[in-house]
C-alpha atoms as a PDB file:
ATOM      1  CA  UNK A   1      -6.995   3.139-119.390  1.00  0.00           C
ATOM      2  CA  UNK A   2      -5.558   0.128-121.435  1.00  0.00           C
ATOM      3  CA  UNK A   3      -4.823  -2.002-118.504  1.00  0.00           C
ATOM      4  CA  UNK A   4      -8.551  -1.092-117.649  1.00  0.00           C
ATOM      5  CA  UNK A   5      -9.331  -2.358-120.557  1.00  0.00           C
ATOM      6  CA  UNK A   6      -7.521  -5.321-120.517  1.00  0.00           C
ATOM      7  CA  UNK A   7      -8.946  -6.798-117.809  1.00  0.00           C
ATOM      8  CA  UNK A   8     -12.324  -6.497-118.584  1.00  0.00           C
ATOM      9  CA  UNK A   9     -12.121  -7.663-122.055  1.00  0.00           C
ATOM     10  CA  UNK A  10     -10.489 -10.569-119.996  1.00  0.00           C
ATOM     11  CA  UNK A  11     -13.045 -11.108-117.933  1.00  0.00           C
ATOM     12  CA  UNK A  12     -16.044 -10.738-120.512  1.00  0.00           C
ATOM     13  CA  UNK A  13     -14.538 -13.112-123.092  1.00  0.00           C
ATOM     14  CA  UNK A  14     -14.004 -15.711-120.477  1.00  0.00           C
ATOM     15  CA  UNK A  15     -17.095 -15.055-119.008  1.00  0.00           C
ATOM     16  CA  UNK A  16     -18.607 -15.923-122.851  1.00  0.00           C
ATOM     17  CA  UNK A  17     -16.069 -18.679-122.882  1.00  0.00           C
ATOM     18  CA  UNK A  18     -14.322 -16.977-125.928  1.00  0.00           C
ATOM     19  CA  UNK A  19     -10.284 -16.373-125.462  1.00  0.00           C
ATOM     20  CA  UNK A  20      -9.218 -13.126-125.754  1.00  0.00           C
ATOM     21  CA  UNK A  21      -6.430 -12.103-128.152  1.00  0.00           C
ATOM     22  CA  UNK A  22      -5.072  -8.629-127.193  1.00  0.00           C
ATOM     23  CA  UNK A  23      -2.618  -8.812-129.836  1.00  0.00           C
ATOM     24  CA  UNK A  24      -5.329  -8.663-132.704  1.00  0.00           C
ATOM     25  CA  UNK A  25      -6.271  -5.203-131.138  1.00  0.00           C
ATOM     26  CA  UNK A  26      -5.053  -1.655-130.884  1.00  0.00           C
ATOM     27  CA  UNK A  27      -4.909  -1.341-127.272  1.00  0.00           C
ATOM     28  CA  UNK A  28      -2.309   1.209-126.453  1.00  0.00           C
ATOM     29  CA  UNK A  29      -3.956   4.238-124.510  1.00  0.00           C
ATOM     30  CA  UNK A  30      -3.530   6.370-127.266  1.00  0.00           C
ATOM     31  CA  UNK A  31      -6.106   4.163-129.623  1.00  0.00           C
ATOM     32  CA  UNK A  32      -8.681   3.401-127.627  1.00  0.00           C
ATOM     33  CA  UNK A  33     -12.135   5.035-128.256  1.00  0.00           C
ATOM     34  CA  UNK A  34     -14.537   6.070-125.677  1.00  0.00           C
ATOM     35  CA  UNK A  35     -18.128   6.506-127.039  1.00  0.00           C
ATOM     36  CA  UNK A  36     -21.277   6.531-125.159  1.00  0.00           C
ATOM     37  CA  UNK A  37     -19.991   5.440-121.565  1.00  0.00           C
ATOM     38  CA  UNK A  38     -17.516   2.536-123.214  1.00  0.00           C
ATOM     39  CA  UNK A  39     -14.640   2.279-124.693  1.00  0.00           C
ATOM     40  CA  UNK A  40     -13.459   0.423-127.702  1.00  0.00           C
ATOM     41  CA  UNK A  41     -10.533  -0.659-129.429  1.00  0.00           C
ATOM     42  CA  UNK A  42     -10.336  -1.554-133.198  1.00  0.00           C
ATOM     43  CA  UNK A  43      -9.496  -4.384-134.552  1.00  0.00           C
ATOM     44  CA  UNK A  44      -6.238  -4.534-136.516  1.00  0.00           C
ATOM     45  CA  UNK A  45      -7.385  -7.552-138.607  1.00  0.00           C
ATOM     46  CA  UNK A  46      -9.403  -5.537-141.113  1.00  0.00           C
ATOM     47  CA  UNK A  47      -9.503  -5.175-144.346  1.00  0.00           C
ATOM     48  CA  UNK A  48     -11.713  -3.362-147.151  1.00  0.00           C
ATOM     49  CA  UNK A  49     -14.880  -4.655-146.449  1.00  0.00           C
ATOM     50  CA  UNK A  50     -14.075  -3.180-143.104  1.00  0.00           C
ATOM     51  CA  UNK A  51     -14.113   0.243-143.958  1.00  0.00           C
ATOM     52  CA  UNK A  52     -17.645   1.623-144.318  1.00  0.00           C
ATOM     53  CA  UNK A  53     -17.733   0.527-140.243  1.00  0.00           C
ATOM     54  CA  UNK A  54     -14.118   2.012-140.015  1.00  0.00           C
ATOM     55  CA  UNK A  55     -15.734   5.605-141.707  1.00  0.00           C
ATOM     56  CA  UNK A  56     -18.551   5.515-138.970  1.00  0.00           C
ATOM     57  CA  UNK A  57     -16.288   5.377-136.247  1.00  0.00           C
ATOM     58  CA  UNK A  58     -14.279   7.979-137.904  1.00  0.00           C
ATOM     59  CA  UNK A  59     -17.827  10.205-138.110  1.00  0.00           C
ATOM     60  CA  UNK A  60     -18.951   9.411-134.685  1.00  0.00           C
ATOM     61  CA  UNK A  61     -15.648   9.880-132.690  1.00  0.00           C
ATOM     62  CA  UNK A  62     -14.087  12.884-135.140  1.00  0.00           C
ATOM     63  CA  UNK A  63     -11.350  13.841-131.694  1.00  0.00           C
ATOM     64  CA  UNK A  64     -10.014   9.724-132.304  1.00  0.00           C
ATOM     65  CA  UNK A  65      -8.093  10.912-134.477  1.00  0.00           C
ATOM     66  CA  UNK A  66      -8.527   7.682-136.787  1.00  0.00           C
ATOM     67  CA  UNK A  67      -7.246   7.724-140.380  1.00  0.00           C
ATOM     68  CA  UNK A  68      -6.639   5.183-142.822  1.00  0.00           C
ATOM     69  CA  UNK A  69      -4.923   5.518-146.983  1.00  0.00           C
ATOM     70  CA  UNK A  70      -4.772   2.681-149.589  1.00  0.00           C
ATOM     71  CA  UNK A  71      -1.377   1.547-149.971  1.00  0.00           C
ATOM     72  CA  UNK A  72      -0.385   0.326-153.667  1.00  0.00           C
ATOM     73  CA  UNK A  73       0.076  -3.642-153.636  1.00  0.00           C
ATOM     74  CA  UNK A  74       4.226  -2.898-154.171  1.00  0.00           C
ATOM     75  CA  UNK A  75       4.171  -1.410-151.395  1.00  0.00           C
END
């Protein structure tokens, strides 16, 4: 499924003329989301104005098994 993936997000940002960064994404099998017919992988570039979008992924795919926690700034 990744390499799938892969090479169609290859081919659609080059078809936009955009470059594709796979390293900005969770791409291993294991994250990607199907939902309605595609599939998606989450950016790993988020932050907290990210997460009401993050929750409705979380609500619409429940079996993605997607979680998140704050993490103190020391940490």
């Amino acid at each position: 499924m990744g390499d799938d993936f892969m090479g169609a997000a290859q081919s659609s940002k080059a078809a936009s003329g955009c470059v594709f960064r796979p390293k900005r994404l969770f791409i291993d099998d294991e994250h990607l989301i199907d939902i309605e017919g595609k599939t998606l992988a989450i950016n790993n570039q988020w932050g907290f104005p990210s997460l009401p979008l993050i929750d409705q992924i979380i609500s619409a795919v429940p079996n993605a098994k997607i979680s998140y926690k704050r993490v103190a700034e020391s940490e």
